[in-house]
Protein backbone atom coordinates (compact mmCIF):
# COMPACT_ATOMS: atom_id res chain seq x y z
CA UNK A 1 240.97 96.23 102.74
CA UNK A 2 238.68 93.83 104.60
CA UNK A 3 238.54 90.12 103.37
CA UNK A 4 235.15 88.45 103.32
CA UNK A 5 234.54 85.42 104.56
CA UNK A 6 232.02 83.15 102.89
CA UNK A 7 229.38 82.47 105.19
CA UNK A 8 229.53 78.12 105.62
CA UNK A 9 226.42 76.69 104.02
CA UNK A 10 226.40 72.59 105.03
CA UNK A 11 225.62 70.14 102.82
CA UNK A 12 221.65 69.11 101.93
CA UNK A 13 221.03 66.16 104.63
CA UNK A 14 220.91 62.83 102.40
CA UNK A 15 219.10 59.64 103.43
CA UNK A 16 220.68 57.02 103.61
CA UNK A 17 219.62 53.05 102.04
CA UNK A 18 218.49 51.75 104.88
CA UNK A 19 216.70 55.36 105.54
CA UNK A 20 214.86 55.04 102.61
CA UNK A 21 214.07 51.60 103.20
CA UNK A 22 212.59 52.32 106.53
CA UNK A 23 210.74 55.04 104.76
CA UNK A 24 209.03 52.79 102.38
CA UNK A 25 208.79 49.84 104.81
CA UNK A 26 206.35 52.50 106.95
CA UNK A 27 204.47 53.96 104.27
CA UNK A 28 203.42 50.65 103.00
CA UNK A 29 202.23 49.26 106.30
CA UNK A 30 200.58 53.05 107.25
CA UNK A 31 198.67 52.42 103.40
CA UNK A 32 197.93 48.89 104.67
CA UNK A 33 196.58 50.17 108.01
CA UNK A 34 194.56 52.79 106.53
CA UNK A 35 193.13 50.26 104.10
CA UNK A 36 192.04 48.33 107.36
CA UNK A 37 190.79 51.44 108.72
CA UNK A 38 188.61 52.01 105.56
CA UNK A 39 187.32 48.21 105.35
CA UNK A 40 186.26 48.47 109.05
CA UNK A 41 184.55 51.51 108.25
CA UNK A 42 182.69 49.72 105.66
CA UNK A 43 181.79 46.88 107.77
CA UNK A 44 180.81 49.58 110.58
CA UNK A 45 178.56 51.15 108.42
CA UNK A 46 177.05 47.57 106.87
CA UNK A 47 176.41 46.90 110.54
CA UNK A 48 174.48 50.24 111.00
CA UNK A 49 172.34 49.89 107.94
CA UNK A 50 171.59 46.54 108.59
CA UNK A 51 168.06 45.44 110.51
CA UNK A 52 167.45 43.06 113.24
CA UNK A 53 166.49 39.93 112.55
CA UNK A 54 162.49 38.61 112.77
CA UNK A 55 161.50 37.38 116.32
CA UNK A 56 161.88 33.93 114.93
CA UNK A 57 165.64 33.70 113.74
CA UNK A 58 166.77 35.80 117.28
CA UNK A 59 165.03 32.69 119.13
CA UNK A 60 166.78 30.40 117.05
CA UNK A 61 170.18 32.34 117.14
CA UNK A 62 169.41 31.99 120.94
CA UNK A 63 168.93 27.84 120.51
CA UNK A 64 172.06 27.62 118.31
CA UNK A 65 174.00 30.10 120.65
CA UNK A 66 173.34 27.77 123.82
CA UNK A 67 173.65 24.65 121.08
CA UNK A 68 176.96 26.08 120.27
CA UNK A 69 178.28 26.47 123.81
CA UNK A 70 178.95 30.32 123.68
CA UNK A 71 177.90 32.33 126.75
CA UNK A 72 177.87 36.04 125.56
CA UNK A 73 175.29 37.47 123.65
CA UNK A 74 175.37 37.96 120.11
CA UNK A 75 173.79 40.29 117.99
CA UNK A 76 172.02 39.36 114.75
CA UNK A 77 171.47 41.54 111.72
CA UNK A 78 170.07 41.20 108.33
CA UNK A 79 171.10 42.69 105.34
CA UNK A 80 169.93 43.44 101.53
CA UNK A 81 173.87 43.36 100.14
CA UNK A 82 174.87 40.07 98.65
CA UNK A 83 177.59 39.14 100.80
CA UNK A 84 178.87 35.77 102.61
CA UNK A 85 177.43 35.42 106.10
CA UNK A 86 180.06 36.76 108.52
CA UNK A 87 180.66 37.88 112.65
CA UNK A 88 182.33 40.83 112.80
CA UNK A 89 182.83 42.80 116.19
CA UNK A 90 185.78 42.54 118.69
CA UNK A 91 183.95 43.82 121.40
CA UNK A 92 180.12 43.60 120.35
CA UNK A 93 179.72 40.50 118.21
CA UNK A 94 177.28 40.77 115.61
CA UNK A 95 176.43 38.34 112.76
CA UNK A 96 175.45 39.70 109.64
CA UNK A 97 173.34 37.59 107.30
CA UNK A 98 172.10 38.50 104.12
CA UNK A 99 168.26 38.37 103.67
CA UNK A 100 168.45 36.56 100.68
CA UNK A 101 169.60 33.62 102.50
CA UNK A 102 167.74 33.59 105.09
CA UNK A 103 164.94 33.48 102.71
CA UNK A 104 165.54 30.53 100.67
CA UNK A 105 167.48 28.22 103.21
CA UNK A 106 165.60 25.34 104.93
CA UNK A 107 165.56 26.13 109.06
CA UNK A 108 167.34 22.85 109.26
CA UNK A 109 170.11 24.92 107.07
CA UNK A 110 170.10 28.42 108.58
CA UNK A 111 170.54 26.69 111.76
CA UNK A 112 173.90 25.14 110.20
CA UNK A 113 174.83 28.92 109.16
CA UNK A 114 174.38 30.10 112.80
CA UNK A 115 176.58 27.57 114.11
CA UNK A 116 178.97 28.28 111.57
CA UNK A 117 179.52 31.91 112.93
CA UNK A 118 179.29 30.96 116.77
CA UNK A 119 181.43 28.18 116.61
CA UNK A 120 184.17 31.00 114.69
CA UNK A 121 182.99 33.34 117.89
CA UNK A 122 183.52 30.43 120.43
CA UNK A 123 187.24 29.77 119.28
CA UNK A 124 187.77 33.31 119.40
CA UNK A 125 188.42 33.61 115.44
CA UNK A 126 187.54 37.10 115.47
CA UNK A 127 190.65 38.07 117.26
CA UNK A 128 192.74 35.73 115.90
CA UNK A 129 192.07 37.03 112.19
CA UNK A 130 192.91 40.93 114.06
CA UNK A 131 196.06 39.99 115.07
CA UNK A 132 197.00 37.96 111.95
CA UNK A 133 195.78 41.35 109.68
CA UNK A 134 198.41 43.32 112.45
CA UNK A 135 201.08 41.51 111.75
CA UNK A 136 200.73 41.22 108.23
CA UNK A 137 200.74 44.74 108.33
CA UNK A 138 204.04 45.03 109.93
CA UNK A 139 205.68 42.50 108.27
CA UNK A 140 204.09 42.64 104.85
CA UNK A 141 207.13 42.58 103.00
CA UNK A 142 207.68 38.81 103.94
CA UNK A 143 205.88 36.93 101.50
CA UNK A 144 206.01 33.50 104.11
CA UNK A 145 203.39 35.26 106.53
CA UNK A 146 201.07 35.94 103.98
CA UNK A 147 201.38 32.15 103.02
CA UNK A 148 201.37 31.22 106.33
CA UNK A 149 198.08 33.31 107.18
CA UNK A 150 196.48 32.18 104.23
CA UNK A 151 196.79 29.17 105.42
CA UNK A 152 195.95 29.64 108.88
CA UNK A 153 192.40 31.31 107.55
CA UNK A 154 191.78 27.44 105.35
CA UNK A 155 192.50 25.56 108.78
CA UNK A 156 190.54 28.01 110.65
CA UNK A 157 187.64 27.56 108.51
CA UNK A 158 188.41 23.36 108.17
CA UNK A 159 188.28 23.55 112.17
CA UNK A 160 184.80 25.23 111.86
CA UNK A 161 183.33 22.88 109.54
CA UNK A 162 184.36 20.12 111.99
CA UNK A 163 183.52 21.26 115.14
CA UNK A 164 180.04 22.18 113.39
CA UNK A 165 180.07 18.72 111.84
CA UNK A 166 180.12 17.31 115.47
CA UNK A 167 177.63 19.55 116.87
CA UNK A 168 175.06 18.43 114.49
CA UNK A 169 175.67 15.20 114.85
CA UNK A 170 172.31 13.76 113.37
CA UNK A 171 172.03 16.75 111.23
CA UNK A 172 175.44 16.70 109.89
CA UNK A 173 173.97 15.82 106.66
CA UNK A 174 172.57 18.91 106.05
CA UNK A 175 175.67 20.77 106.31
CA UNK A 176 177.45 20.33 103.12
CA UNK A 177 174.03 21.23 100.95
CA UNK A 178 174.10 24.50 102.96
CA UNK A 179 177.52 25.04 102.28
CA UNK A 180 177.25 24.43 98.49
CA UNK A 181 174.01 26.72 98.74
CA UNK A 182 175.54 29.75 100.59
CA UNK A 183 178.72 29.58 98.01
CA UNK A 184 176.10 29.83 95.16
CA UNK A 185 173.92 32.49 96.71
């Protein structure tokens, strides 16, 4: 008689705590980068739908650009969505205004709004705020860097205001109407 051996079937594999932890630790931050992914997307295709601004408001972005001290060029594009004014672009800066605004601000104003997003290209904001959304991508379980970059995005934007303050000097009056006006538009 011939015995039969059971053939040896090894256990299921079984992940560990700190395997599933890794596990959820990179599907949050791949959800997180995809969510990027989809808002720069968004902002890609704003850009693309948006028109260039009137011969008039590229010769003052020029004014403003040299006013502001910033030595690359800079797109400008005009919008119909009801949105803040913004730069956006790593590479290719563009500022995208909203045509609304630029229809019912004073010169004197839109000039302020310009220098706004030039002084935030200047500094180099634009990168800043990229590697800030990296990292709180990769360490978005730590609730002190989102603290910490919210607050780093209210002294970017205090540092702004000030250095436009100062570039206006006898116009500096004019900027805190234009900033009440842009948050109500």
């Amino acid at each position: 008689p011939r015995t039969v051996v059971p053939a040896y079937t090894p256990p299921p594999p079984r992940l560990s705590a700190e395997g599933w932890m890794f596990v959820a630790w990179a599907g949050v931050g791949v959800a997180l980068l995809g969510w990027m992914g989809v808002r720069w997307l968004s902002v890609a295709r704003d850009i693309r739908r948006a028109t260039p601004g009137e011969p008039w408001l590229k010769d003052l972005l020029a004014t403003t650009r040299r006013e502001a001290g910033l030595l690359r060029e800079v797109r400008l594009r005009l919008t119909n969505r009801p949105m803040s004014p913004a730069v956006c672009g790593l590479i290719r800066p563009v500022i995208l205004l909203p045509r609304a605004l630029v229809a019912q601000l004073p010169l004197a104003q839109l000039r302020a709004v310009l220098l706004h997003e030039l002084v935030h290209l200047r500094r180099g904001d634009v990168w800043v705020n990229c590697l800030q959304a990296l990292l709180q991508i990769a360490y978005w379980w730590h609730p002190l860097l989102w603290l910490a970059n919210a607050r780093i995005r209210r002294v970017r934007e205090e540092a702004v205001d000030d250095a436009v303050m100062l570039t206006l000097r006898d116009d500096a009056e004019h900027y805190a109407p234009t900033l009440l006006e842009v948050a109500k538009l």
